[in-house]
PDB file of N, CA and C in Angstrom:
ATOM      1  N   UNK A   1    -135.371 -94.660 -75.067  1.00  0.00           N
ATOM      2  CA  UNK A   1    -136.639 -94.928 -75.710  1.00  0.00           C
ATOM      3  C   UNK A   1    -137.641 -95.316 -74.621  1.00  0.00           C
ATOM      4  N   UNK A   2    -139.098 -94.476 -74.895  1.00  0.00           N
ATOM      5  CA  UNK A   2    -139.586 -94.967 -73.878  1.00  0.00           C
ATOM      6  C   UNK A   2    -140.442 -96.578 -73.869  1.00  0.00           C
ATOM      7  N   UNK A   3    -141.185 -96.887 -72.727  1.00  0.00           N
ATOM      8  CA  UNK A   3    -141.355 -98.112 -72.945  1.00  0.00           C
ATOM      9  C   UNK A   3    -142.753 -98.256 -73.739  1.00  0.00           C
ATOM     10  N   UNK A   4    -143.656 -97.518 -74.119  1.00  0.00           N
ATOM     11  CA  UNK A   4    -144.618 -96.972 -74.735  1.00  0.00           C
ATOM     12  C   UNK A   4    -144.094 -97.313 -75.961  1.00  0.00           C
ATOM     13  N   UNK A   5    -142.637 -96.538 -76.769  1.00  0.00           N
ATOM     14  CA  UNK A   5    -142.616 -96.572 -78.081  1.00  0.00           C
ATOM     15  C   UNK A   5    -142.032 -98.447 -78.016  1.00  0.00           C
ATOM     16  N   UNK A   6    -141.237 -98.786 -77.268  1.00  0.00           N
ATOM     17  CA  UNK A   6    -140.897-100.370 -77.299  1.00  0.00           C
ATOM     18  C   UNK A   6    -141.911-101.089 -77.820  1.00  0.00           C
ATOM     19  N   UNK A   7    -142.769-101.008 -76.530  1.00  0.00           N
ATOM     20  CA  UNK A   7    -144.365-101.909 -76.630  1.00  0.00           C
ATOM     21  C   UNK A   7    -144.741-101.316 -78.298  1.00  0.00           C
ATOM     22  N   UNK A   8    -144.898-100.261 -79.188  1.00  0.00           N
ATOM     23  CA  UNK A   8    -145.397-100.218 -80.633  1.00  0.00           C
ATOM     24  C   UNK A   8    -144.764-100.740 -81.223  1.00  0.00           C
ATOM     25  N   UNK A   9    -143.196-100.453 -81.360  1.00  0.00           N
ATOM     26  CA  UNK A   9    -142.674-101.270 -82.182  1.00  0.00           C
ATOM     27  C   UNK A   9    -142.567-103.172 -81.784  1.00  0.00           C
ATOM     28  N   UNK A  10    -142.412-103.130 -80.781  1.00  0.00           N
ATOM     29  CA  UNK A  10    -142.645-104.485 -80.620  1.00  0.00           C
ATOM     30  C   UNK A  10    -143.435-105.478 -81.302  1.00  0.00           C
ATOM     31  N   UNK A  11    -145.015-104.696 -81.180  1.00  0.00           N
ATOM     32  CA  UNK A  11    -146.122-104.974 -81.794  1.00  0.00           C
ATOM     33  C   UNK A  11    -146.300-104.959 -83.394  1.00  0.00           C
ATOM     34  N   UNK A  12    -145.744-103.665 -83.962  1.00  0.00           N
ATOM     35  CA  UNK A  12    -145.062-103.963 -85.172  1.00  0.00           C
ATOM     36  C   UNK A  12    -144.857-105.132 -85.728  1.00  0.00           C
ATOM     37  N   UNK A  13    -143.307-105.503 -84.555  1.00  0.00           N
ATOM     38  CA  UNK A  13    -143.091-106.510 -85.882  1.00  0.00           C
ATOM     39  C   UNK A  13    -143.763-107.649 -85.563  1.00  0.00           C
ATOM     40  N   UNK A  14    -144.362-107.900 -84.592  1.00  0.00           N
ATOM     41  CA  UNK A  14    -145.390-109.171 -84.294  1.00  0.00           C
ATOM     42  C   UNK A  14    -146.695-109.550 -85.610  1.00  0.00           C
ATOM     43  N   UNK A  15    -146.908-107.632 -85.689  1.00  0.00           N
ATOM     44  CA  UNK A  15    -147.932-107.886 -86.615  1.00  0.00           C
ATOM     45  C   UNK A  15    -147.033-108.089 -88.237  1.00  0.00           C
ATOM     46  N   UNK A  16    -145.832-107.893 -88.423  1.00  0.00           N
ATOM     47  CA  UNK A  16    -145.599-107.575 -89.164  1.00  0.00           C
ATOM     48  C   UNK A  16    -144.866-109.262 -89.654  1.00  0.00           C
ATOM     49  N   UNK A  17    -144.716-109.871 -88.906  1.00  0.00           N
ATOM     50  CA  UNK A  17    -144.290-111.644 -88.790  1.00  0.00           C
ATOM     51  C   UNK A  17    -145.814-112.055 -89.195  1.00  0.00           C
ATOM     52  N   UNK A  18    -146.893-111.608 -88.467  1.00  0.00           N
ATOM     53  CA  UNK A  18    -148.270-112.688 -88.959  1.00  0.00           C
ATOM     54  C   UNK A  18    -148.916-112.151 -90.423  1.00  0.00           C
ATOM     55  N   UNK A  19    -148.159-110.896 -90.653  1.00  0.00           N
ATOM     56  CA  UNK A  19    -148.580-111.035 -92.302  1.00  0.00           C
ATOM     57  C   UNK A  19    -147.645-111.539 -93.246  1.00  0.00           C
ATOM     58  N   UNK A  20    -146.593-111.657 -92.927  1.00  0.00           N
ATOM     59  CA  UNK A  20    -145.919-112.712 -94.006  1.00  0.00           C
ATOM     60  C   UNK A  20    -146.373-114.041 -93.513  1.00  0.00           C
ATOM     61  N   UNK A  21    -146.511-114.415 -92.700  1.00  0.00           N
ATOM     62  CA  UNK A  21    -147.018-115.798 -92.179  1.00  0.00           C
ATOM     63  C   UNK A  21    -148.647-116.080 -93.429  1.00  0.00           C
ATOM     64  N   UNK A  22    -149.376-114.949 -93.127  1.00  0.00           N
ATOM     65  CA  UNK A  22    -150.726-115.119 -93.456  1.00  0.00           C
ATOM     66  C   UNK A  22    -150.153-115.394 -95.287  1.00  0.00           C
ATOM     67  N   UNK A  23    -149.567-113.957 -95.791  1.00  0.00           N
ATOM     68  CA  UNK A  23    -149.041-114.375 -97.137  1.00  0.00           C
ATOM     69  C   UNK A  23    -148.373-115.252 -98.161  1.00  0.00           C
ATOM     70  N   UNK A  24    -147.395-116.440 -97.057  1.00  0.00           N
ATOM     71  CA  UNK A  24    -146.935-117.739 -96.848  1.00  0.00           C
ATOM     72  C   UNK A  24    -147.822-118.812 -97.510  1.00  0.00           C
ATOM     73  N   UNK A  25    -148.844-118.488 -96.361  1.00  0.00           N
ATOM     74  CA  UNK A  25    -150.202-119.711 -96.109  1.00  0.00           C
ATOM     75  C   UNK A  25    -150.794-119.366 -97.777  1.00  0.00           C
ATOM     76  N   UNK A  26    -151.181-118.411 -97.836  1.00  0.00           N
ATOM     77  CA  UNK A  26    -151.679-118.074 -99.402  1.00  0.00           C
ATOM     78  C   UNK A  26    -151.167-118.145-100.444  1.00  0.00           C
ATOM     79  N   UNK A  27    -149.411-117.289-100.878  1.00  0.00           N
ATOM     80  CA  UNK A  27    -148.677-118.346-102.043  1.00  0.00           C
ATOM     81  C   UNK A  27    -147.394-118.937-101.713  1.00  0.00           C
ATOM     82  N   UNK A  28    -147.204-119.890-101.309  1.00  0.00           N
ATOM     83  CA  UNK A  28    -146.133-120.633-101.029  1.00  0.00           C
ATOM     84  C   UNK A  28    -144.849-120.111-101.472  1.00  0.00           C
ATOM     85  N   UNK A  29    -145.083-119.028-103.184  1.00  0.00           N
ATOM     86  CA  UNK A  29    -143.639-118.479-103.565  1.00  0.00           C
ATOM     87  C   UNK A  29    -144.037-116.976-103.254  1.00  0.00           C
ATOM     88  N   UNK A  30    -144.298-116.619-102.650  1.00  0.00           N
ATOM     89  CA  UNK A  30    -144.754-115.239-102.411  1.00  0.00           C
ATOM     90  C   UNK A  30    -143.015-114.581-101.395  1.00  0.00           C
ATOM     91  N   UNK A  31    -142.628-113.591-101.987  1.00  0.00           N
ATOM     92  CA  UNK A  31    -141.582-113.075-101.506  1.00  0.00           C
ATOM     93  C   UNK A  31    -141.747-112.052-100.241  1.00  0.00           C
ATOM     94  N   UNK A  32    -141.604-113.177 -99.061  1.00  0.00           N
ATOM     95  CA  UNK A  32    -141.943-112.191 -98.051  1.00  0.00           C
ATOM     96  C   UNK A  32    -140.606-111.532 -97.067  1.00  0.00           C
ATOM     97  N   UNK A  33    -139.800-110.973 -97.804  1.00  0.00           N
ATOM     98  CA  UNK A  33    -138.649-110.594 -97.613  1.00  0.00           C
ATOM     99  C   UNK A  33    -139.113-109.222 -96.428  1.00  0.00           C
ATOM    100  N   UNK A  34    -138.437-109.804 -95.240  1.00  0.00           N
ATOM    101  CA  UNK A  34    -138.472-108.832 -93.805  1.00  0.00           C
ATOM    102  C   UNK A  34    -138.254-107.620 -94.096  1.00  0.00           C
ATOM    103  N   UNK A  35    -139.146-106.566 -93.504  1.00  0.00           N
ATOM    104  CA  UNK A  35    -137.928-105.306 -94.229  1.00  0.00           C
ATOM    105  C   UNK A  35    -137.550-104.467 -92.670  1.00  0.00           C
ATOM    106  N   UNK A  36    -136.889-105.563 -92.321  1.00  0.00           N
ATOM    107  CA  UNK A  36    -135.847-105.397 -90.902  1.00  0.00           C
ATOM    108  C   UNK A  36    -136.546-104.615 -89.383  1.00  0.00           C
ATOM    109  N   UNK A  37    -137.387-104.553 -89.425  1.00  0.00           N
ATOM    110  CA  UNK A  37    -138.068-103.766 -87.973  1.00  0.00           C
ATOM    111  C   UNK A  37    -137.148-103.991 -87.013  1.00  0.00           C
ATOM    112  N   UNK A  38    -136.977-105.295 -86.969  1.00  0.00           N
ATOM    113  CA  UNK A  38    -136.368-105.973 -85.452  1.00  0.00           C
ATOM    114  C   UNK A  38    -134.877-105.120 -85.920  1.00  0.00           C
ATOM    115  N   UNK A  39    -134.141-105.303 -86.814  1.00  0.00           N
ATOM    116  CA  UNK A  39    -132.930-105.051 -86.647  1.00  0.00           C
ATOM    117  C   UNK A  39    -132.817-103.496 -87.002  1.00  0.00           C
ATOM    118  N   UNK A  40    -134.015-102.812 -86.985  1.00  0.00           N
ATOM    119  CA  UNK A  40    -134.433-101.218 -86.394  1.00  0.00           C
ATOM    120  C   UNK A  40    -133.917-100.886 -85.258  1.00  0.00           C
ATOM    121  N   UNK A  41    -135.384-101.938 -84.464  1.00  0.00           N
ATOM    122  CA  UNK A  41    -135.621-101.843 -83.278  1.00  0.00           C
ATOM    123  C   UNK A  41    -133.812-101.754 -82.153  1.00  0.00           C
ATOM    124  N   UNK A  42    -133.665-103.188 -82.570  1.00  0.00           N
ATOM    125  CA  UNK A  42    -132.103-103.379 -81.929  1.00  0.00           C
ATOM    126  C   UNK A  42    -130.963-102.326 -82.211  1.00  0.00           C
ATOM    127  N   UNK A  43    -131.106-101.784 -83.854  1.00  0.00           N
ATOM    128  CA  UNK A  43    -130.352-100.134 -83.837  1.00  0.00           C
ATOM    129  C   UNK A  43    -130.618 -99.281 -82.626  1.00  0.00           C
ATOM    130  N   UNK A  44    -132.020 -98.883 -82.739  1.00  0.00           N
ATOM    131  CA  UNK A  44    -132.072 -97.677 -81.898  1.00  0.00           C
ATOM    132  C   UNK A  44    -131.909 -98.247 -80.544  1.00  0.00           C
ATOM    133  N   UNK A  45    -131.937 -99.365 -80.084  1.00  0.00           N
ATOM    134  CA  UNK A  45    -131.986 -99.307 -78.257  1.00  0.00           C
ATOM    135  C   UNK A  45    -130.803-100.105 -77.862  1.00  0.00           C
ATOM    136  N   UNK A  46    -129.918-100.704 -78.712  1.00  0.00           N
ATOM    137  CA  UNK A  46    -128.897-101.379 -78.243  1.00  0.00           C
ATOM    138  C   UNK A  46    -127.584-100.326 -78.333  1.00  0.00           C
ATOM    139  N   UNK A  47    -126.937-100.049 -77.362  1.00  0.00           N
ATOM    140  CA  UNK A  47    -126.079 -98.663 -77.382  1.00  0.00           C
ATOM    141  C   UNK A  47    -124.707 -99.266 -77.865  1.00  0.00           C
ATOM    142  N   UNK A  48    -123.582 -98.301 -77.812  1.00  0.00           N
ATOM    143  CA  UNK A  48    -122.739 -98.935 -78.775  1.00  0.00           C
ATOM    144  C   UNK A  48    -121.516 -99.480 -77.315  1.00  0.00           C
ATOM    145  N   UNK A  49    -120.755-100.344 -78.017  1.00  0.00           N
ATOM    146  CA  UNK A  49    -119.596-100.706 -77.263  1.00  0.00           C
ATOM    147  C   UNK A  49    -118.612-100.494 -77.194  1.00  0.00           C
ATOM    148  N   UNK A  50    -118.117 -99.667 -76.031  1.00  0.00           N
ATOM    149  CA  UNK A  50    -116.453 -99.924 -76.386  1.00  0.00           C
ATOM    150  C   UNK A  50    -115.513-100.798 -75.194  1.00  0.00           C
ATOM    151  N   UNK A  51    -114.481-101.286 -75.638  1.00  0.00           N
ATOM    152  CA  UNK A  51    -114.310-101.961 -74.745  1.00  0.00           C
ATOM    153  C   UNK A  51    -112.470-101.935 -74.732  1.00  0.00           C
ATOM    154  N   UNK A  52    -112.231-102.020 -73.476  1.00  0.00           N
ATOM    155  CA  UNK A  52    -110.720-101.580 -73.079  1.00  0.00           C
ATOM    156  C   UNK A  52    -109.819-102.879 -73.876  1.00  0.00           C
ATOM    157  N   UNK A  53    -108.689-102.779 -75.121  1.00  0.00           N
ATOM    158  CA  UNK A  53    -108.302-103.267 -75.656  1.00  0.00           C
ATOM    159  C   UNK A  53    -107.888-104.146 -74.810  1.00  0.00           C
ATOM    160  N   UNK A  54    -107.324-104.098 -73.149  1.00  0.00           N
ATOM    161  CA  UNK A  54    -106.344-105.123 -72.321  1.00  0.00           C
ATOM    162  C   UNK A  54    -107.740-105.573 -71.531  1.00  0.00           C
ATOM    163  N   UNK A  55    -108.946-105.789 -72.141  1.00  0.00           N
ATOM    164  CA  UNK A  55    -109.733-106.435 -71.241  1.00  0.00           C
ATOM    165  C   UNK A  55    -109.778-107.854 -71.736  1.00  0.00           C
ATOM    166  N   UNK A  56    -110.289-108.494 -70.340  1.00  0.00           N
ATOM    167  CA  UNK A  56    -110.250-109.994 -70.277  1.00  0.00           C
ATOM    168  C   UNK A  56    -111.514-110.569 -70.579  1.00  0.00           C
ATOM    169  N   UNK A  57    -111.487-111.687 -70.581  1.00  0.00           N
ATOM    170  CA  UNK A  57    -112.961-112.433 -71.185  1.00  0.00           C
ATOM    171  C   UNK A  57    -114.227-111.961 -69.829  1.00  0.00           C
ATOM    172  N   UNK A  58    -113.638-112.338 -69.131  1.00  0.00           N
ATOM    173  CA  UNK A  58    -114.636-111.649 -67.841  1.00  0.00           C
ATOM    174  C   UNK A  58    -115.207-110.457 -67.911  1.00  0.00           C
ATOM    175  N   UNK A  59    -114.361-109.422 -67.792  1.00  0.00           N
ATOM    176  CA  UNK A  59    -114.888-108.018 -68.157  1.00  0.00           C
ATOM    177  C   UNK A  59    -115.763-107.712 -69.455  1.00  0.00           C
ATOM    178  N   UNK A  60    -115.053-108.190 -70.407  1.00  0.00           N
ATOM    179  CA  UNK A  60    -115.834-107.944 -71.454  1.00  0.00           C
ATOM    180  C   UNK A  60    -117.252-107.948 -71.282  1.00  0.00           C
ATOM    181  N   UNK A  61    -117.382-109.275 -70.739  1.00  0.00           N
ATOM    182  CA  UNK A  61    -118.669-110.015 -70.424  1.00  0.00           C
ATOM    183  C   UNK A  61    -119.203-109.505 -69.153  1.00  0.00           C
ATOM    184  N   UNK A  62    -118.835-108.844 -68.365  1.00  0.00           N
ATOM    185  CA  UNK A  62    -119.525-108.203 -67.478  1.00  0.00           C
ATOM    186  C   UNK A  62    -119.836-106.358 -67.997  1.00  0.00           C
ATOM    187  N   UNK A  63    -118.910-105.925 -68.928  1.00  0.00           N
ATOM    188  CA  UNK A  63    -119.397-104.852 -69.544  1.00  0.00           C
ATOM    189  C   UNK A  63    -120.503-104.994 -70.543  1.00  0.00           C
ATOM    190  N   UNK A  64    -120.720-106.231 -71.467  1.00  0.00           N
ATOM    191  CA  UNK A  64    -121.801-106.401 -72.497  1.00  0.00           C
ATOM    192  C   UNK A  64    -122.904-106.652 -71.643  1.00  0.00           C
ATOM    193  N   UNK A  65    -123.263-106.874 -70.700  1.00  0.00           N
ATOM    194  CA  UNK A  65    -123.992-107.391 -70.024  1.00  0.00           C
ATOM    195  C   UNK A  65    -124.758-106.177 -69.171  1.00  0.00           C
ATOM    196  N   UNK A  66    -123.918-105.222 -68.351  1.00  0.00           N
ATOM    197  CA  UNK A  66    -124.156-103.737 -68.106  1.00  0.00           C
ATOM    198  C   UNK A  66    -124.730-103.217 -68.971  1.00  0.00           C
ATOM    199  N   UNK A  67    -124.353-103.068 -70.307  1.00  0.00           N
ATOM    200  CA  UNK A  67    -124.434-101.951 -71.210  1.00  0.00           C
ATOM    201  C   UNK A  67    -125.754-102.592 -71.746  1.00  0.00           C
ATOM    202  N   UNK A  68    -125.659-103.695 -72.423  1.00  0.00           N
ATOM    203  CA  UNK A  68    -126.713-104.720 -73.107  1.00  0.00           C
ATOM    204  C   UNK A  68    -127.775-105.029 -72.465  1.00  0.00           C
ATOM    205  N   UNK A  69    -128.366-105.469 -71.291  1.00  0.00           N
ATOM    206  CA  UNK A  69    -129.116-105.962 -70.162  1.00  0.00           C
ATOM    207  C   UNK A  69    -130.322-105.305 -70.215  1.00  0.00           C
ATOM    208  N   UNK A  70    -130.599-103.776 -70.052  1.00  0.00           N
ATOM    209  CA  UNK A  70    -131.611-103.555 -69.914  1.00  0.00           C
ATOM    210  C   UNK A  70    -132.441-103.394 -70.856  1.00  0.00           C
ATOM    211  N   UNK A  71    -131.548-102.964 -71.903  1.00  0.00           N
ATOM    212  CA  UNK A  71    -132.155-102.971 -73.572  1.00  0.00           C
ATOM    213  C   UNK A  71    -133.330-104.200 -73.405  1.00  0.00           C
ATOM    214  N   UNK A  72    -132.364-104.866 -73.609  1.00  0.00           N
ATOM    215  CA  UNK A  72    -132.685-106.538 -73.411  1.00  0.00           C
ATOM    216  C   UNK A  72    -133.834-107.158 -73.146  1.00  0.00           C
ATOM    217  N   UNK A  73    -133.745-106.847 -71.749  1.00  0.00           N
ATOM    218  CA  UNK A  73    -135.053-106.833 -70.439  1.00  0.00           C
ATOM    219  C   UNK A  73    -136.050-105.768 -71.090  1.00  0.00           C
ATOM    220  N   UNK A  74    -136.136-104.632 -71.334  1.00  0.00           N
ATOM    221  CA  UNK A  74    -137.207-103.624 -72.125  1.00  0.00           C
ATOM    222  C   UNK A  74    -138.005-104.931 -73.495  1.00  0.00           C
ATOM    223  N   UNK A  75    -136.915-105.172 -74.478  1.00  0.00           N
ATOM    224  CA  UNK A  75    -137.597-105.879 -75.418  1.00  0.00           C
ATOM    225  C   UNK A  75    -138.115-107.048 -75.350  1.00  0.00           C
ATOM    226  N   UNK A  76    -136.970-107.557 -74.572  1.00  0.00           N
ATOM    227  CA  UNK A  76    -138.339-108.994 -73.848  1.00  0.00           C
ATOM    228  C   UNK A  76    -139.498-108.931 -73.190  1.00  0.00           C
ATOM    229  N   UNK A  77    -139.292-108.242 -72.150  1.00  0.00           N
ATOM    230  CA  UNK A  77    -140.516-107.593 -71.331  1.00  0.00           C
ATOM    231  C   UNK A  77    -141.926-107.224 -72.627  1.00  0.00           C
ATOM    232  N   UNK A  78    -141.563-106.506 -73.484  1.00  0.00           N
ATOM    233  CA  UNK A  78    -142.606-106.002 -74.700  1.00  0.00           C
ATOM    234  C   UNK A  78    -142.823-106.897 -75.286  1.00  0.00           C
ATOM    235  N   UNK A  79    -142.343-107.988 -76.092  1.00  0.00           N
ATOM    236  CA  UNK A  79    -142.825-108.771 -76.257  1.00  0.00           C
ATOM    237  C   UNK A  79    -143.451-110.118 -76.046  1.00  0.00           C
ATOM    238  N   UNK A  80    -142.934-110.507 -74.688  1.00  0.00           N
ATOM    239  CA  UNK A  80    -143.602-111.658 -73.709  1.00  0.00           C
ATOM    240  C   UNK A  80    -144.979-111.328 -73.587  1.00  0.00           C
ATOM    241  N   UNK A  81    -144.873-109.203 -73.124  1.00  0.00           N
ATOM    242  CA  UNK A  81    -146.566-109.258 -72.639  1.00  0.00           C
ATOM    243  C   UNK A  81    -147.522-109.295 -73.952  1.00  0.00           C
ATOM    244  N   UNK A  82    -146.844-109.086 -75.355  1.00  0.00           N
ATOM    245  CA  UNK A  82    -147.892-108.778 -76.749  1.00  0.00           C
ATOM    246  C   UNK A  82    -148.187-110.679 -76.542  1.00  0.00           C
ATOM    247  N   UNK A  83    -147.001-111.965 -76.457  1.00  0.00           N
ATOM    248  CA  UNK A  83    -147.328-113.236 -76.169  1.00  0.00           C
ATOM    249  C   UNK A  83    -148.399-113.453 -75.514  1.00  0.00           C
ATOM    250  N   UNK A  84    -148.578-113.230 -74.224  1.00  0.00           N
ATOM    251  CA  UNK A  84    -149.334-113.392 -73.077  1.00  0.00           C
ATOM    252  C   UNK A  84    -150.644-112.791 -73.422  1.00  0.00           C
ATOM    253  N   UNK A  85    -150.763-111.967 -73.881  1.00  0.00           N
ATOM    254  CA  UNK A  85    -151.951-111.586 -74.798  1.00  0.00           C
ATOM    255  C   UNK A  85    -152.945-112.168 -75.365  1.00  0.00           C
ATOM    256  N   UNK A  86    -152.032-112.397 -76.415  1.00  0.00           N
ATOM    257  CA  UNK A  86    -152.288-113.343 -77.408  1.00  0.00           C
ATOM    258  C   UNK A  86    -153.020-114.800 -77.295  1.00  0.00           C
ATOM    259  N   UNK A  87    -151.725-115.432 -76.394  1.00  0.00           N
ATOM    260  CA  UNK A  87    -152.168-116.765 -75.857  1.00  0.00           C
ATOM    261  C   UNK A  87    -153.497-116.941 -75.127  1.00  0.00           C
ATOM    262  N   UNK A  88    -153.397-115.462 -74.035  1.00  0.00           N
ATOM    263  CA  UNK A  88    -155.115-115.657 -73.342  1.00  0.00           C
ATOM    264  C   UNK A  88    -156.308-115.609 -74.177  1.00  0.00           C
ATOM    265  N   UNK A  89    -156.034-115.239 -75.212  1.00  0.00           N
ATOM    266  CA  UNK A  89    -157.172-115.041 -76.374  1.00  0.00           C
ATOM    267  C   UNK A  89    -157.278-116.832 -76.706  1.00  0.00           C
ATOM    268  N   UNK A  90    -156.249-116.559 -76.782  1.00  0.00           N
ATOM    269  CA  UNK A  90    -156.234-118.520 -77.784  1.00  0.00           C
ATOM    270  C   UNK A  90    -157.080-119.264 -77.019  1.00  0.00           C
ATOM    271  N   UNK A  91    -156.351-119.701 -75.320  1.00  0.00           N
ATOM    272  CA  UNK A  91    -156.439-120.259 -74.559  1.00  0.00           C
ATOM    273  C   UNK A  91    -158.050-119.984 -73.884  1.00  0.00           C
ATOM    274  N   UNK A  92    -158.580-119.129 -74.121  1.00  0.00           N
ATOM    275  CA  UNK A  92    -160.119-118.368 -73.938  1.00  0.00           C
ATOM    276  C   UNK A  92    -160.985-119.361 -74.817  1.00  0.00           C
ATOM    277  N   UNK A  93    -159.994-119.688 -75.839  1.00  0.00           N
ATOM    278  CA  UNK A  93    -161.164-120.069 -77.310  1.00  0.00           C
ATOM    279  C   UNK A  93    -161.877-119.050 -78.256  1.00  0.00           C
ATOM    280  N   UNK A  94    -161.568-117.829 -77.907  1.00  0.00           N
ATOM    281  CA  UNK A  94    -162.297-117.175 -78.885  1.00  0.00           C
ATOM    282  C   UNK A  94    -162.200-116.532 -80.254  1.00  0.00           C
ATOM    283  N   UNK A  95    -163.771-116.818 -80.687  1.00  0.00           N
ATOM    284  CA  UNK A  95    -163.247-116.992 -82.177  1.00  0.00           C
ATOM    285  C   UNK A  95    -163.566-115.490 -82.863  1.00  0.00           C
ATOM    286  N   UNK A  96    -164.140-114.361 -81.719  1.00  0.00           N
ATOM    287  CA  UNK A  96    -164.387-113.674 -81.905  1.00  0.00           C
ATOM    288  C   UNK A  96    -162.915-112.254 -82.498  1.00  0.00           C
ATOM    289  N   UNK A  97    -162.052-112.490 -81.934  1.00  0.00           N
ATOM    290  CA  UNK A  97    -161.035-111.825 -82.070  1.00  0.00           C
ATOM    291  C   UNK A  97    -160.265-112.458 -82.739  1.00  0.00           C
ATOM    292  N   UNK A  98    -159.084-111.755 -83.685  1.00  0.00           N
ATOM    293  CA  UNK A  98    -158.926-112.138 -84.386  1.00  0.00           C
ATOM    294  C   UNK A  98    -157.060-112.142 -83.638  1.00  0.00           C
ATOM    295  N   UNK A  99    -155.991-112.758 -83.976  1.00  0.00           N
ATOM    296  CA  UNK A  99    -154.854-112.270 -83.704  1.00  0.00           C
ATOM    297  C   UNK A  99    -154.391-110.282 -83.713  1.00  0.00           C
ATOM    298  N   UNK A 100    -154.880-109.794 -85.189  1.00  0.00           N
ATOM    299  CA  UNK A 100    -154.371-109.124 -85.732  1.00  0.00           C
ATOM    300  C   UNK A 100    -155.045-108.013 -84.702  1.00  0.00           C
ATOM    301  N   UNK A 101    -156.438-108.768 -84.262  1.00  0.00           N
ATOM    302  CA  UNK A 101    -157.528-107.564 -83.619  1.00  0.00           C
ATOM    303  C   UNK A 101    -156.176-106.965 -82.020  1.00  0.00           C
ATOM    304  N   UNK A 102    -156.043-108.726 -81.279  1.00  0.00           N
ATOM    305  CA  UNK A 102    -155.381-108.267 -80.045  1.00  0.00           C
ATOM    306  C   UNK A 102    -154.129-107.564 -80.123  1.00  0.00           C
ATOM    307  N   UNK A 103    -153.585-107.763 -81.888  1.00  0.00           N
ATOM    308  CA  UNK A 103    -152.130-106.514 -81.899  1.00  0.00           C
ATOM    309  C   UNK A 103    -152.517-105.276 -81.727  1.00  0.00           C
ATOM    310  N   UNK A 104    -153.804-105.060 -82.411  1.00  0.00           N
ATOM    311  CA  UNK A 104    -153.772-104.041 -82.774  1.00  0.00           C
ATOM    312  C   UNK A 104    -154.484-103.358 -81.297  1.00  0.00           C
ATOM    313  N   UNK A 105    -155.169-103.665 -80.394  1.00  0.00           N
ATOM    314  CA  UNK A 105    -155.622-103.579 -79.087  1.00  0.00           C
ATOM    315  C   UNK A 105    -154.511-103.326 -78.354  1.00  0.00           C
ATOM    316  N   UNK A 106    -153.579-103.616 -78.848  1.00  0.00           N
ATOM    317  CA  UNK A 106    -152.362-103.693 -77.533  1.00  0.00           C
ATOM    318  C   UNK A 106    -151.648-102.533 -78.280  1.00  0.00           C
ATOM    319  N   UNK A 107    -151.527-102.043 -79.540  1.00  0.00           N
ATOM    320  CA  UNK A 107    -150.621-100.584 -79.955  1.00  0.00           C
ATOM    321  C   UNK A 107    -151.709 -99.395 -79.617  1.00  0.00           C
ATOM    322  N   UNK A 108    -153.046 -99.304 -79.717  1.00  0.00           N
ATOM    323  CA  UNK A 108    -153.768 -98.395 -79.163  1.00  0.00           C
ATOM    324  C   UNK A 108    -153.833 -98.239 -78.153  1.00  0.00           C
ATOM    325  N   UNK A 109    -154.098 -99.378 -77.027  1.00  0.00           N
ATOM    326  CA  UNK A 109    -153.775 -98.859 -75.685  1.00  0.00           C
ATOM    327  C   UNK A 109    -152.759 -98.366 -75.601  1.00  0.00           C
ATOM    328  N   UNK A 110    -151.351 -98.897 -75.797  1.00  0.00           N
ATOM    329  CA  UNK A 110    -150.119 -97.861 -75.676  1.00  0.00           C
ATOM    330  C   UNK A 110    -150.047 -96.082 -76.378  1.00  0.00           C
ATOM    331  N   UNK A 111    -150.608 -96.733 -77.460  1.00  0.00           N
ATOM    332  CA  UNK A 111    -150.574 -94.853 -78.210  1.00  0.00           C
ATOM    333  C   UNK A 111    -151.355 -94.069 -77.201  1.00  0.00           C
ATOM    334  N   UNK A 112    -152.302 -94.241 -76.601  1.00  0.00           N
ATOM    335  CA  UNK A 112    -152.734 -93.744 -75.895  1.00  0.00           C
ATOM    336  C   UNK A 112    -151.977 -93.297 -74.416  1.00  0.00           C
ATOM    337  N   UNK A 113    -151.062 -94.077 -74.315  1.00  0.00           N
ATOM    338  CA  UNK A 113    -149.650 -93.126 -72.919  1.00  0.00           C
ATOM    339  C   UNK A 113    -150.668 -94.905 -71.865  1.00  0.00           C
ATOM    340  N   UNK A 114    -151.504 -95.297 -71.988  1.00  0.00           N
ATOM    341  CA  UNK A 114    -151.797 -96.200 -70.772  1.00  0.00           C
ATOM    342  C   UNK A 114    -150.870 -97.301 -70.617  1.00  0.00           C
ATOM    343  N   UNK A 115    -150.189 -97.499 -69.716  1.00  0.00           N
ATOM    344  CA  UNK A 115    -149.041 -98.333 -69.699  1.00  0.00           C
ATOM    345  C   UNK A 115    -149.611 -99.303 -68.857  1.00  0.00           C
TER     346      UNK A 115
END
């Protein structure tokens, strides 16, 4: 997956956490039941495992770690920078932008291939 589609879905579910958040704030019983992005996301980029039945706790853990790692590093990486974003907006003070504005600033620049 490239890191283009990461960074959208990433953003996704960022935006997709501050509207149940926003819907929360508005009816307290409002059913804002996830409808799983993240555990999408982790389908498509986390690859599968196999692992040698006579392996030891070590190996294991140095094979999940191989196999698992960069996934990993891709989705953190995507979402630290949608954070960092965000926060400079906050930390700016401005009241001009909105959260939803800098998600949505950060999936257009990517749709656009600018990395």
């Amino acid at each position: 997956m490239e890191q283009r589609e990461i960074m959208q879905r990433c953003v996704g579910i960022l935006t997709e956490a501050l509207e149940m958040r926003r819907r929360l704030r508005a009816d307290p019983d409002a059913d804002v039941t996830a409808d799983s992005a993240v555990a999408g996301l982790l389908e498509d980029m986390l690859p599968r495992i196999q692992l040698p039945a006579e392996a030891g706790a070590r190996e294991v853990a140095e094979i999940v770690t191989e196999k698992l790692g960069p996934a990993i590093v891709q989705i953190t990486s995507a979402l630290t920078f949608a954070f960092v974003q965000l926060a400079e907006i906050h930390d700016e003070g401005r009241t001009d932008v909105s959260s939803a504005d800098v998600l949505r600033s950060i999936s257009l620049h990517y749709e656009r291939g600018t990395s």
